[in-house]
C-alpha atoms as a PDB file:
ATOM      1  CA  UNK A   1       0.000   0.000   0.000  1.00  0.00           C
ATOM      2  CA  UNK A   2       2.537   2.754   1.440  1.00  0.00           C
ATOM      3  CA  UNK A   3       5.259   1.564  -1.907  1.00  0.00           C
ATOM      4  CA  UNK A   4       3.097   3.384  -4.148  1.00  0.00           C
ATOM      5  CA  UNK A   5       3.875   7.448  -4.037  1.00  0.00           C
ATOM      6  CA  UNK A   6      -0.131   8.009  -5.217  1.00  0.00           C
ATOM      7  CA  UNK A   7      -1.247   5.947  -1.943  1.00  0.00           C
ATOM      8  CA  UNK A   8       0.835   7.894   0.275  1.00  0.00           C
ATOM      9  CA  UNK A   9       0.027  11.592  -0.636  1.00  0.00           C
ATOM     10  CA  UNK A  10      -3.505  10.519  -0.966  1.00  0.00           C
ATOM     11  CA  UNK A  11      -3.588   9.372   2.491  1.00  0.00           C
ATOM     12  CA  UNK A  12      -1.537  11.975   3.852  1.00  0.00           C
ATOM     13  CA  UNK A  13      -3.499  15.030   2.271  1.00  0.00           C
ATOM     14  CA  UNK A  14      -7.063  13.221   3.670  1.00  0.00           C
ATOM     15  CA  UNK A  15      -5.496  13.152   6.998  1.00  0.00           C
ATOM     16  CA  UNK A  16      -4.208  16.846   6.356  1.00  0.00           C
ATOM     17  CA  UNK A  17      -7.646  18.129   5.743  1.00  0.00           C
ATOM     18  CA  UNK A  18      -9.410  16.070   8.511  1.00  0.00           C
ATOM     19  CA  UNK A  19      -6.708  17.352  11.122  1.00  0.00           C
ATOM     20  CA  UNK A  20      -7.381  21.159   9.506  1.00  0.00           C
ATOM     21  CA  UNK A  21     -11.182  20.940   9.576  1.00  0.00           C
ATOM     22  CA  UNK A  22     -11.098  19.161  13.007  1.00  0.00           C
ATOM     23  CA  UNK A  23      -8.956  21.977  14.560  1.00  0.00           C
ATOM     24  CA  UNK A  24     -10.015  24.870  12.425  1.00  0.00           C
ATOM     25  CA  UNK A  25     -11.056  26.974  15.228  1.00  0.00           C
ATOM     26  CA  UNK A  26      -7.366  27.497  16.894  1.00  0.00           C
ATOM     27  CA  UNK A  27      -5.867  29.045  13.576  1.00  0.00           C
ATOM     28  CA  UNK A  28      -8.631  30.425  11.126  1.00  0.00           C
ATOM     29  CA  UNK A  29      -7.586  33.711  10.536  1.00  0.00           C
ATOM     30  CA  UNK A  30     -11.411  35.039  10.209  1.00  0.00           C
ATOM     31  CA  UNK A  31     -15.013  32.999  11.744  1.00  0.00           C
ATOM     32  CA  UNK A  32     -16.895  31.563   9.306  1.00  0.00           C
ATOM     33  CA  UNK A  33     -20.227  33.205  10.639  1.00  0.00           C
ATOM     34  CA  UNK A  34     -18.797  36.973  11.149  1.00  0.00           C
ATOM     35  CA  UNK A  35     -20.972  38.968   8.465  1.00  0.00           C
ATOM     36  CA  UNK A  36     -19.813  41.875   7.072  1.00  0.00           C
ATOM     37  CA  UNK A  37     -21.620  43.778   4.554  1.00  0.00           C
ATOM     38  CA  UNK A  38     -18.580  45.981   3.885  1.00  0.00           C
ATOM     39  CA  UNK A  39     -16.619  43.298   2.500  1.00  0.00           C
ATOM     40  CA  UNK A  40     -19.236  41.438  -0.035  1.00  0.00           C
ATOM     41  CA  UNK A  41     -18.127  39.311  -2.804  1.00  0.00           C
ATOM     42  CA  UNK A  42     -14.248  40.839  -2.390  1.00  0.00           C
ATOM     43  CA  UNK A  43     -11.565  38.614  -4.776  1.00  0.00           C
ATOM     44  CA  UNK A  44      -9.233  36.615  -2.990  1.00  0.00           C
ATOM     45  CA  UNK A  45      -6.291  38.239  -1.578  1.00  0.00           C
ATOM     46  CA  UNK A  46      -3.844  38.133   1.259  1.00  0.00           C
ATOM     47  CA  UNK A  47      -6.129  38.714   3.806  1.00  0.00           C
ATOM     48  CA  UNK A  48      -8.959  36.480   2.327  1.00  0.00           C
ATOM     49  CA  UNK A  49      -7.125  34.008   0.687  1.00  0.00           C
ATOM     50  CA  UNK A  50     -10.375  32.835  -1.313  1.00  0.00           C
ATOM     51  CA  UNK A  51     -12.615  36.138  -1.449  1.00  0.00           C
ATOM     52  CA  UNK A  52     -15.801  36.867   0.648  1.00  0.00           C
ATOM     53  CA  UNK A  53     -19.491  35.666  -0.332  1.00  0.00           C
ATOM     54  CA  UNK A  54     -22.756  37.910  -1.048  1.00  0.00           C
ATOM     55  CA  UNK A  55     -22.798  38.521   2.820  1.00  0.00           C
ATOM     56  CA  UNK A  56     -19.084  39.118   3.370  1.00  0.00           C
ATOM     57  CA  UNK A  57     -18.103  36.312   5.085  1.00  0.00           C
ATOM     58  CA  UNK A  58     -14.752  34.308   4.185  1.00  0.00           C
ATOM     59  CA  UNK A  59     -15.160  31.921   2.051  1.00  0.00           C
ATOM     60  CA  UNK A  60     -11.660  29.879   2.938  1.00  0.00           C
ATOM     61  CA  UNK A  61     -13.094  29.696   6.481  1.00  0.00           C
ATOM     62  CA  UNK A  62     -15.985  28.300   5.437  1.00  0.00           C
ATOM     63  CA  UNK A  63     -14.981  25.934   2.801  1.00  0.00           C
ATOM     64  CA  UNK A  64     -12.607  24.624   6.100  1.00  0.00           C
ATOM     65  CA  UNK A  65     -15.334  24.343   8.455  1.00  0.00           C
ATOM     66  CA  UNK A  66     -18.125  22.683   5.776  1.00  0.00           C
ATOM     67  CA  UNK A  67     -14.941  19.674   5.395  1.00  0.00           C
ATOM     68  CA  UNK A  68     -16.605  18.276   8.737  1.00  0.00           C
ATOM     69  CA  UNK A  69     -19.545  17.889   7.937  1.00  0.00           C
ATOM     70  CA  UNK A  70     -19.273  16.161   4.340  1.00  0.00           C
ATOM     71  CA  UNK A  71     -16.215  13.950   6.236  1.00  0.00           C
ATOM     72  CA  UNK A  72     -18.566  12.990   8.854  1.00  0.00           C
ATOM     73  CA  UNK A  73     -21.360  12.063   6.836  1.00  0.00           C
ATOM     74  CA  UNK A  74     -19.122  10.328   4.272  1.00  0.00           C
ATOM     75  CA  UNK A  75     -17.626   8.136   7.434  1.00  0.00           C
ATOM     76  CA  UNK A  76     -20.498   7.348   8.943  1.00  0.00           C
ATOM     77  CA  UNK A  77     -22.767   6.635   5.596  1.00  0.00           C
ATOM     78  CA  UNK A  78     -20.080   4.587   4.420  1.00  0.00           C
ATOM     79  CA  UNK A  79     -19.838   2.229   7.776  1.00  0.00           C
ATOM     80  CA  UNK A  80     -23.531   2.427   7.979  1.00  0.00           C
ATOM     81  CA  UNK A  81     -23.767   1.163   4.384  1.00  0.00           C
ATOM     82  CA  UNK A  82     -20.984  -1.368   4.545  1.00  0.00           C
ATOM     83  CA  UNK A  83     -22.187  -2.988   7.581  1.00  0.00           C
ATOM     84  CA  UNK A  84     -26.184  -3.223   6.527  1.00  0.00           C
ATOM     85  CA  UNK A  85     -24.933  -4.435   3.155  1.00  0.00           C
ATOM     86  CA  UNK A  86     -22.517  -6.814   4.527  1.00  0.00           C
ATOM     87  CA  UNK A  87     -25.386  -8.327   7.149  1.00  0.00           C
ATOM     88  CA  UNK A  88     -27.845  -8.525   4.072  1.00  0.00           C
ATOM     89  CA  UNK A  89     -25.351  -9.930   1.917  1.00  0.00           C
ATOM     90  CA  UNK A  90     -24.113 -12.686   4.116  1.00  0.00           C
ATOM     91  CA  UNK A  91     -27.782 -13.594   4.987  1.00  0.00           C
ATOM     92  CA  UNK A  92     -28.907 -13.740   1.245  1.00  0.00           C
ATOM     93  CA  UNK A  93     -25.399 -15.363  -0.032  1.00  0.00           C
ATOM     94  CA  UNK A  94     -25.495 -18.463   3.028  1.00  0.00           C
ATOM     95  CA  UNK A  95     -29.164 -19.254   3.056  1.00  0.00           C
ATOM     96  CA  UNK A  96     -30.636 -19.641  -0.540  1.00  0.00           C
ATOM     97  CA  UNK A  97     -33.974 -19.676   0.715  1.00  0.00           C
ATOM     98  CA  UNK A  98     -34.040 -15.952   1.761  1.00  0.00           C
ATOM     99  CA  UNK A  99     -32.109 -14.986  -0.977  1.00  0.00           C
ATOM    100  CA  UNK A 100     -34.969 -14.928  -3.431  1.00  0.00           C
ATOM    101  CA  UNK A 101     -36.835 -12.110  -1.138  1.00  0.00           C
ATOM    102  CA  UNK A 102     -34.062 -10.406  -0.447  1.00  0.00           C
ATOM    103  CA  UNK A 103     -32.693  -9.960  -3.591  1.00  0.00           C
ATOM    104  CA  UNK A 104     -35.955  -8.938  -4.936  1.00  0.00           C
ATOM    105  CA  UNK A 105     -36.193  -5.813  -2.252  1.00  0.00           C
ATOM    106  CA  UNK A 106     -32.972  -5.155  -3.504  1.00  0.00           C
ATOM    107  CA  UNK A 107     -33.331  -5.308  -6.962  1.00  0.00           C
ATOM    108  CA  UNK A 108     -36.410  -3.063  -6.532  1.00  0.00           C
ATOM    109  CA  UNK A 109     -34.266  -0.707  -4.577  1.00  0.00           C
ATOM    110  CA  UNK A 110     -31.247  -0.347  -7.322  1.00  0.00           C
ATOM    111  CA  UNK A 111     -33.849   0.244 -10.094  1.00  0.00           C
ATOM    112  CA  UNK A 112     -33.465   3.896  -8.856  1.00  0.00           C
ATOM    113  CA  UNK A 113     -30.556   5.748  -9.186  1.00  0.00           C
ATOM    114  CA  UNK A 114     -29.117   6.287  -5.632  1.00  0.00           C
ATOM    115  CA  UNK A 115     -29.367   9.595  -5.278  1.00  0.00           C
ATOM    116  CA  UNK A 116     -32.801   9.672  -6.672  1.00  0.00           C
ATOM    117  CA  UNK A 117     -33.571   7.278  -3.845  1.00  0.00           C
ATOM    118  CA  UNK A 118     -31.651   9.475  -1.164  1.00  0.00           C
ATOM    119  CA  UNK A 119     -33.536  12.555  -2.523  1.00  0.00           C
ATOM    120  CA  UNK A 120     -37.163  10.988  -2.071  1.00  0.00           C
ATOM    121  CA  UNK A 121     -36.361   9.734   1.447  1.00  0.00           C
ATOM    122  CA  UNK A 122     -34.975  13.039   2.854  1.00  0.00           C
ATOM    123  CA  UNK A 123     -37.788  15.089   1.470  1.00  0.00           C
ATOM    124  CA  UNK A 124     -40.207  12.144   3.169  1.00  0.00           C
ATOM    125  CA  UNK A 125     -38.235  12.492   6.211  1.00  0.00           C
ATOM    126  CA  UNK A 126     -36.965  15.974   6.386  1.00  0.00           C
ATOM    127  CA  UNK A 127     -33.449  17.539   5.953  1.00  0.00           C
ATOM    128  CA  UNK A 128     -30.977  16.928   9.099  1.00  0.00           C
ATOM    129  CA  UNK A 129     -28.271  15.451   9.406  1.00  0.00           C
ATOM    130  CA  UNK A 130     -29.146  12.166  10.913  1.00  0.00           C
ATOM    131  CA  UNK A 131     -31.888  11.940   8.120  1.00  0.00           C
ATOM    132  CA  UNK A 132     -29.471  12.325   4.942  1.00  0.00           C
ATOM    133  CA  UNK A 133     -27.133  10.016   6.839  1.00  0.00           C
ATOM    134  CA  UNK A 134     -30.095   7.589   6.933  1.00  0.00           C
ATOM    135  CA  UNK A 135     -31.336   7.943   3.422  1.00  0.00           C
ATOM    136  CA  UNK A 136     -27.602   8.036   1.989  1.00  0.00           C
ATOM    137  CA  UNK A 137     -27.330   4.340   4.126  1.00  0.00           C
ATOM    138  CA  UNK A 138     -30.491   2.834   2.863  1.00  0.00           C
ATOM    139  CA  UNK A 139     -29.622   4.052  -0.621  1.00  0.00           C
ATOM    140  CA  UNK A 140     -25.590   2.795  -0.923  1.00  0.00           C
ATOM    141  CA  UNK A 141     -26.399  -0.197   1.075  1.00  0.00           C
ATOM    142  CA  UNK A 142     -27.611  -2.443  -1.882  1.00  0.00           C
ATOM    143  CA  UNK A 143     -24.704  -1.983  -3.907  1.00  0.00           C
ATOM    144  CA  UNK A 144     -22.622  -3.670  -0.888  1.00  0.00           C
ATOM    145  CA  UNK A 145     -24.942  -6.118  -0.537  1.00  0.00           C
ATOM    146  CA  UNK A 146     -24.848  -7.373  -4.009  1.00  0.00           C
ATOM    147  CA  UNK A 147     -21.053  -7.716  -3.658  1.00  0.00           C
ATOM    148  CA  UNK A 148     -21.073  -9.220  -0.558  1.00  0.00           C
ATOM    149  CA  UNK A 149     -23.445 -11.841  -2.075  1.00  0.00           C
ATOM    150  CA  UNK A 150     -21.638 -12.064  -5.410  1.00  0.00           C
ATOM    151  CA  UNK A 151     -18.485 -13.027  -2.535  1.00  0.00           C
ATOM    152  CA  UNK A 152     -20.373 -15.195  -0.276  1.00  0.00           C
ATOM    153  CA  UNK A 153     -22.208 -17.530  -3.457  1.00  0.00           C
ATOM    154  CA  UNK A 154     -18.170 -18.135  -4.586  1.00  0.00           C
ATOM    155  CA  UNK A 155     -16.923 -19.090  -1.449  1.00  0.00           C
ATOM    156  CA  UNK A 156     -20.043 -20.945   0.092  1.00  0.00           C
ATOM    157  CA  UNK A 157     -19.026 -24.122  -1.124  1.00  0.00           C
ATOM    158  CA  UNK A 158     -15.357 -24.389  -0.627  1.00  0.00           C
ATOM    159  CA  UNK A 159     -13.993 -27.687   1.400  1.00  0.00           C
ATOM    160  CA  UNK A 160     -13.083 -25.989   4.755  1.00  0.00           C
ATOM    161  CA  UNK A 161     -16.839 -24.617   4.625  1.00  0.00           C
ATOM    162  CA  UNK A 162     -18.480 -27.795   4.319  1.00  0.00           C
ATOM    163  CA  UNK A 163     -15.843 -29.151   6.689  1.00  0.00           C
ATOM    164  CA  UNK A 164     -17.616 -27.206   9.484  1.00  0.00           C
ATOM    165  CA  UNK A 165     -21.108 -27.441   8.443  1.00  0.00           C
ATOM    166  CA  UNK A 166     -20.320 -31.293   8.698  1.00  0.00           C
ATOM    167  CA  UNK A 167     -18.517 -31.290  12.326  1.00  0.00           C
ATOM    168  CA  UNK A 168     -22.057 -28.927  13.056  1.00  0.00           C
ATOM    169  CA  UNK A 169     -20.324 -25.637  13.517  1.00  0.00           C
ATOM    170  CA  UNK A 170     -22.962 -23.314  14.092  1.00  0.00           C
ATOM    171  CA  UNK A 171     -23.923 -20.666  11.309  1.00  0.00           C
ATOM    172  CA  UNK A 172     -23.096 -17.651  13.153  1.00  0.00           C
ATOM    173  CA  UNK A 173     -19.633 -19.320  13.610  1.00  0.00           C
ATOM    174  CA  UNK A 174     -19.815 -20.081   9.800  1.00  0.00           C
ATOM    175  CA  UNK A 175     -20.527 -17.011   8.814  1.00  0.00           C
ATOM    176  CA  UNK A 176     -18.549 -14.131  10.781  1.00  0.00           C
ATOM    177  CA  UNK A 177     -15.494 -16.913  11.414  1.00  0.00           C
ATOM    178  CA  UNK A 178     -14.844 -18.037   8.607  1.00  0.00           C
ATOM    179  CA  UNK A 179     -16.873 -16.404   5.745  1.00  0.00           C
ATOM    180  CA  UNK A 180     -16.371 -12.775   6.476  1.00  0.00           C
ATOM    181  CA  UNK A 181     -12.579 -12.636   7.083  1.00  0.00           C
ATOM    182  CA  UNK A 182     -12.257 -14.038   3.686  1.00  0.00           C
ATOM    183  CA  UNK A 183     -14.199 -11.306   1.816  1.00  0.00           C
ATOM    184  CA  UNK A 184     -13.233  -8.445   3.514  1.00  0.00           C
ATOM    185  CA  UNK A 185     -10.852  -7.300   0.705  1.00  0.00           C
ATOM    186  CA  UNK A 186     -14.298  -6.359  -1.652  1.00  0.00           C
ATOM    187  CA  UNK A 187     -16.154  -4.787   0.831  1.00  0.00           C
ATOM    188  CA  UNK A 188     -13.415  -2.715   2.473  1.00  0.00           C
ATOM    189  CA  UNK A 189     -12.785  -1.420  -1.233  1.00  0.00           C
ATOM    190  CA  UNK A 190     -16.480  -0.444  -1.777  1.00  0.00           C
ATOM    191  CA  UNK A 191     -16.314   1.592   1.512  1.00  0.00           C
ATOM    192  CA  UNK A 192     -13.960   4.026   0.247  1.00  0.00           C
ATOM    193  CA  UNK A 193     -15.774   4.082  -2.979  1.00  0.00           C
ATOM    194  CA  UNK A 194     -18.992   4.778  -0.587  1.00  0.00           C
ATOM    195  CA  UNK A 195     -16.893   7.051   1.358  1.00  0.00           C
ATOM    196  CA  UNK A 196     -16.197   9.249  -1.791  1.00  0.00           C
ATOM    197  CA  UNK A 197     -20.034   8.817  -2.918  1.00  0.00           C
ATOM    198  CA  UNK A 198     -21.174   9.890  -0.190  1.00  0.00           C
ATOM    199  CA  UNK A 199     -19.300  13.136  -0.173  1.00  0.00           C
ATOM    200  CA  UNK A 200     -20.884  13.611  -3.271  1.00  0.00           C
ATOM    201  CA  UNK A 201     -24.372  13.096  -2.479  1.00  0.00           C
ATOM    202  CA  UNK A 202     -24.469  15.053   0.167  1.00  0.00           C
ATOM    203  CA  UNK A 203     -23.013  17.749  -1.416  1.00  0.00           C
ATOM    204  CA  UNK A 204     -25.852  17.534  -4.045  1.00  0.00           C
ATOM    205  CA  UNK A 205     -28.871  17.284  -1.564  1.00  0.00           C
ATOM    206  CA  UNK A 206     -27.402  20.440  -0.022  1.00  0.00           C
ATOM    207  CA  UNK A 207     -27.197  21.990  -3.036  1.00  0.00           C
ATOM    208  CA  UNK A 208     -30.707  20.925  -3.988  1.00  0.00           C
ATOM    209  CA  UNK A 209     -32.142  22.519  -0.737  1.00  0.00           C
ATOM    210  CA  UNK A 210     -32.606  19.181   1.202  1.00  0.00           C
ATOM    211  CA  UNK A 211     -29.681  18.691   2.792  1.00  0.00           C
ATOM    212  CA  UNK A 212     -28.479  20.032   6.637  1.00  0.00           C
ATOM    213  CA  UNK A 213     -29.676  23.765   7.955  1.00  0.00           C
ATOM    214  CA  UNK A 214     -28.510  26.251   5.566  1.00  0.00           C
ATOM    215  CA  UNK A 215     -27.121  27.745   8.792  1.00  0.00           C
ATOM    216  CA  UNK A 216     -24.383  25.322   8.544  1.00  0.00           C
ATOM    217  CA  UNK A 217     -21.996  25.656   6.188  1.00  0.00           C
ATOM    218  CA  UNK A 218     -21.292  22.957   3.534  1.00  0.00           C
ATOM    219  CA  UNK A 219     -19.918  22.575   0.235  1.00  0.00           C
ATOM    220  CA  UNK A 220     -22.918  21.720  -1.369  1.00  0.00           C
ATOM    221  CA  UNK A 221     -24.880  24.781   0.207  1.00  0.00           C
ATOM    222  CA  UNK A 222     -22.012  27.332  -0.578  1.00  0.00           C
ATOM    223  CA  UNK A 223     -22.628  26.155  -4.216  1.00  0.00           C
ATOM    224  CA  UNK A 224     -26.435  26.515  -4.083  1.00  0.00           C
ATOM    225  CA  UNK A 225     -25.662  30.477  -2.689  1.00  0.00           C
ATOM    226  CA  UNK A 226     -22.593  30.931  -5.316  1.00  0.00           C
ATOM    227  CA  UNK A 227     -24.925  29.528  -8.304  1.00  0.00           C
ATOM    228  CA  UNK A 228     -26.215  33.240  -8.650  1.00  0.00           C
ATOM    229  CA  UNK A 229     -23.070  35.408  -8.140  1.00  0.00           C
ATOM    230  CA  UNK A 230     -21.234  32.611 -11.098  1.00  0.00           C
ATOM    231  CA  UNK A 231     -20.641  35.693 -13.370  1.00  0.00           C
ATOM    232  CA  UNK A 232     -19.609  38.246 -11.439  1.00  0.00           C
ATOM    233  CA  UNK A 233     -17.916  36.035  -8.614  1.00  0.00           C
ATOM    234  CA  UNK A 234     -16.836  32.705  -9.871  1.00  0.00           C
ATOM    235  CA  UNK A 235     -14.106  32.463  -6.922  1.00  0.00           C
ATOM    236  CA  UNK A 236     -17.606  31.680  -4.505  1.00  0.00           C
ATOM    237  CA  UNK A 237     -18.605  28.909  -6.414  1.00  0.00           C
ATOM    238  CA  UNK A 238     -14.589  27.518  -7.661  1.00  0.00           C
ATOM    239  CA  UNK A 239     -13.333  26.785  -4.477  1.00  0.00           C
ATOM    240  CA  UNK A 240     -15.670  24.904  -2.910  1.00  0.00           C
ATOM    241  CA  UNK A 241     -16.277  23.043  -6.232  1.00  0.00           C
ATOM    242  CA  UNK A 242     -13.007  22.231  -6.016  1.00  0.00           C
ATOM    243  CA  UNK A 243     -13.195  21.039  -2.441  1.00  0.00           C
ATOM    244  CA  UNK A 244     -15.280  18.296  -3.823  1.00  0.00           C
ATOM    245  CA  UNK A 245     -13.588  17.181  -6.525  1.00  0.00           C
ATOM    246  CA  UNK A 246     -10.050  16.973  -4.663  1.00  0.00           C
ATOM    247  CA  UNK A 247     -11.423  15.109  -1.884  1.00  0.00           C
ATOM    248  CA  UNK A 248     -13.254  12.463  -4.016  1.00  0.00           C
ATOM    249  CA  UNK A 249     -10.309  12.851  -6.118  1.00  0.00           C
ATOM    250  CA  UNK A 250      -8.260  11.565  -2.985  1.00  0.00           C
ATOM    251  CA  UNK A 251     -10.663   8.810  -1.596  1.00  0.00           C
ATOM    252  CA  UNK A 252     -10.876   7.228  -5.296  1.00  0.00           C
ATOM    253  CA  UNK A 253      -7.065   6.827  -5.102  1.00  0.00           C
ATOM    254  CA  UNK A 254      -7.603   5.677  -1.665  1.00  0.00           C
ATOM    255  CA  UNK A 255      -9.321   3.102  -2.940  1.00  0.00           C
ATOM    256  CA  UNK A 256      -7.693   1.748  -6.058  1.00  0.00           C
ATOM    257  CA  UNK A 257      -4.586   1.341  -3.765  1.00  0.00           C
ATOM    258  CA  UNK A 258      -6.292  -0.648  -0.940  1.00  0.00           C
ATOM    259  CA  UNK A 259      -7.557  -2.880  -4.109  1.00  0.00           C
ATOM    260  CA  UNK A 260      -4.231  -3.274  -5.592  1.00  0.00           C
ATOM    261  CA  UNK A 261      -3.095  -4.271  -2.446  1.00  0.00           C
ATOM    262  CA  UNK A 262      -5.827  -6.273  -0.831  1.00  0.00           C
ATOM    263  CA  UNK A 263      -6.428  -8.375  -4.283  1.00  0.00           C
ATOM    264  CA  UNK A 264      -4.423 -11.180  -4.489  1.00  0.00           C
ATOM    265  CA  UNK A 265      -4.885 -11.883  -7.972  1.00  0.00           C
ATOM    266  CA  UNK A 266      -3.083  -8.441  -8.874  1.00  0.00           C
ATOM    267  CA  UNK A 267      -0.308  -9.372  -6.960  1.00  0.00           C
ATOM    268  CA  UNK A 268       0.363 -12.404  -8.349  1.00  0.00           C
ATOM    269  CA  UNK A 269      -0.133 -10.979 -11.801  1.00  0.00           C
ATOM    270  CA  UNK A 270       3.049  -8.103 -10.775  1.00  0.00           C
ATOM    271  CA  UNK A 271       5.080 -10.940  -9.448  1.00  0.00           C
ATOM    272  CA  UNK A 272       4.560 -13.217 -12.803  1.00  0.00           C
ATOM    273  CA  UNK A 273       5.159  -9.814 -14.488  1.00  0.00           C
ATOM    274  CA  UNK A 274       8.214  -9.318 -12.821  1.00  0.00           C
ATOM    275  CA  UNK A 275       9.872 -12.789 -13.281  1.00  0.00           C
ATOM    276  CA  UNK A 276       9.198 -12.309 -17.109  1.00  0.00           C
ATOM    277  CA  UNK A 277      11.494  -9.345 -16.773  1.00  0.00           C
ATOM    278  CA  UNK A 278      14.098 -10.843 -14.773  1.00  0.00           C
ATOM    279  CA  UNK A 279      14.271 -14.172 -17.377  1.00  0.00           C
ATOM    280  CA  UNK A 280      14.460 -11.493 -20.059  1.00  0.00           C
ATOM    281  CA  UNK A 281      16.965  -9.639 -19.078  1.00  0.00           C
ATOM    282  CA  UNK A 282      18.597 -13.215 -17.712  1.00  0.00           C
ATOM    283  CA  UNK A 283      18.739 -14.344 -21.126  1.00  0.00           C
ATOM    284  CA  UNK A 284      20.184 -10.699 -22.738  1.00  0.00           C
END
């Protein structure tokens, strides 16, 4: 994981902004809620390194603070998805007579696009943060739980399996003993993937008008205010923007490296690559 340069800096930089966001109120150089009418939509400068917005607050301050909540939402959707769709999935993948039903709610729940889904239950239930972190989990949940199937239906019938269904192991035992340990690669992938998705939906909800109390300051939020001021402001709406896209940006990385390192199939594929090279040059 850490031999790759990409891994590192992407890792690094996440825990760069989570440390900044996390301690932002010992060494922002202006609050995030002071208004100022004075200093409306100013262009960034020395002393506000990424302008002001329509009601003169600083926009660097408050693209730091909104980084907490889109990280804690993206954490906590992505563990609340991973372990719902991991419980589903083991359940549907071990006993084949559930899996019919289950895979049916599922189905029915992936014929809408996620955020379609998340957008339908947050307007039912109301915009918060514990609701979007409930609709975001009930809507990236089935996509774990097909993998986590898809892992369980390969590996349900391999010898040391059967060995303790014979000696009457029980199937709790079965299935978080030995089951689980040996799929964890997939589904700790598709949590950062969830992770970055999440980010992302939220982001849109706020933006949308459904997401936390426009009070609070998030990315998607500052965009929905900076939509208006786009032509005669664009530094309101670019830097959070780009907040986004860097931090996705990051966690995507994040997450090709845990695969190439978790997936035993890549790394036997690099170490049949690399003999070929060393017989080649062997031979020259």
């Amino acid at each position: 994981m850490f031999k790759k340069k990409r891994n590192v800096v992407s890792i690094s930089v996440l825990c760069m902004i989570t440390i900044a966001t996390l301690t932002a109120s010992f060494w922002l150089p202006h609050s995030p809620s002071y208004i100022d009418p004075d200093f409306r939509l100013l262009e960034p400068s020395a002393t506000y390194w990424f302008g002001t917005d329509d009601f003169g607050r600083d926009i660097f301050a408050r693209t730091v603070v909104a980084a907490k909540v889109s990280l804690f939402v993206g954490i906590v959707v992505a563990v609340a998805s991973t372990l719902l769709g991991t419980l589903i999935g083991l359940l549907s993948g071990y006993y084949r007579k559930a899996d019919f039903l289950m895979m049916r709610v599922i189905d029915g729940m992936l014929a809408f696009p996620s955020l379609l889904l998340a957008l339908a239950l947050v307007a039912a239930l109301g915009g918060s943060i514990v609701n979007i972190i409930v609709a975001l989990t009930f809507a990236f949940s089935p996509v774990m739980a097909r993998i986590v199937r898809s892992a369980v239906l390969q590996i349900n019938n391999v010898q040391y399996i059967d060995a303790a269904k014979i000696t009457g192991t029980s199937d709790i035992i079965i299935l978080f003993r030995y089951i689980l340990p040996n799929i964890i690669t997939p589904i700790i992938v598709q949590g950062t993937f969830i992770f970055a998705k999440a980010i992302l939906a939220e982001a849109a909800l706020s933006f949308l008008g459904v997401g936390v109390d426009p009070t609070i300051p998030t990315w998607g939020n500052m965009l929905q205010e900076a939509q208006i001021y786009i032509s005669i402001a664009p530094w309101f709406s670019i830097f959070p923007g780009l907040a986004i896209v860097f931090t996705v940006f990051l966690l995507n990385i994040l997450g090709d490296g845990l695969r190439d390192a978790l997936d035993p199939h890549a790394k036997k594929v690099k170490s049949r690559k690399s003999l070929l090279k060393k017989l080649k040059l062997a031979k020259s």
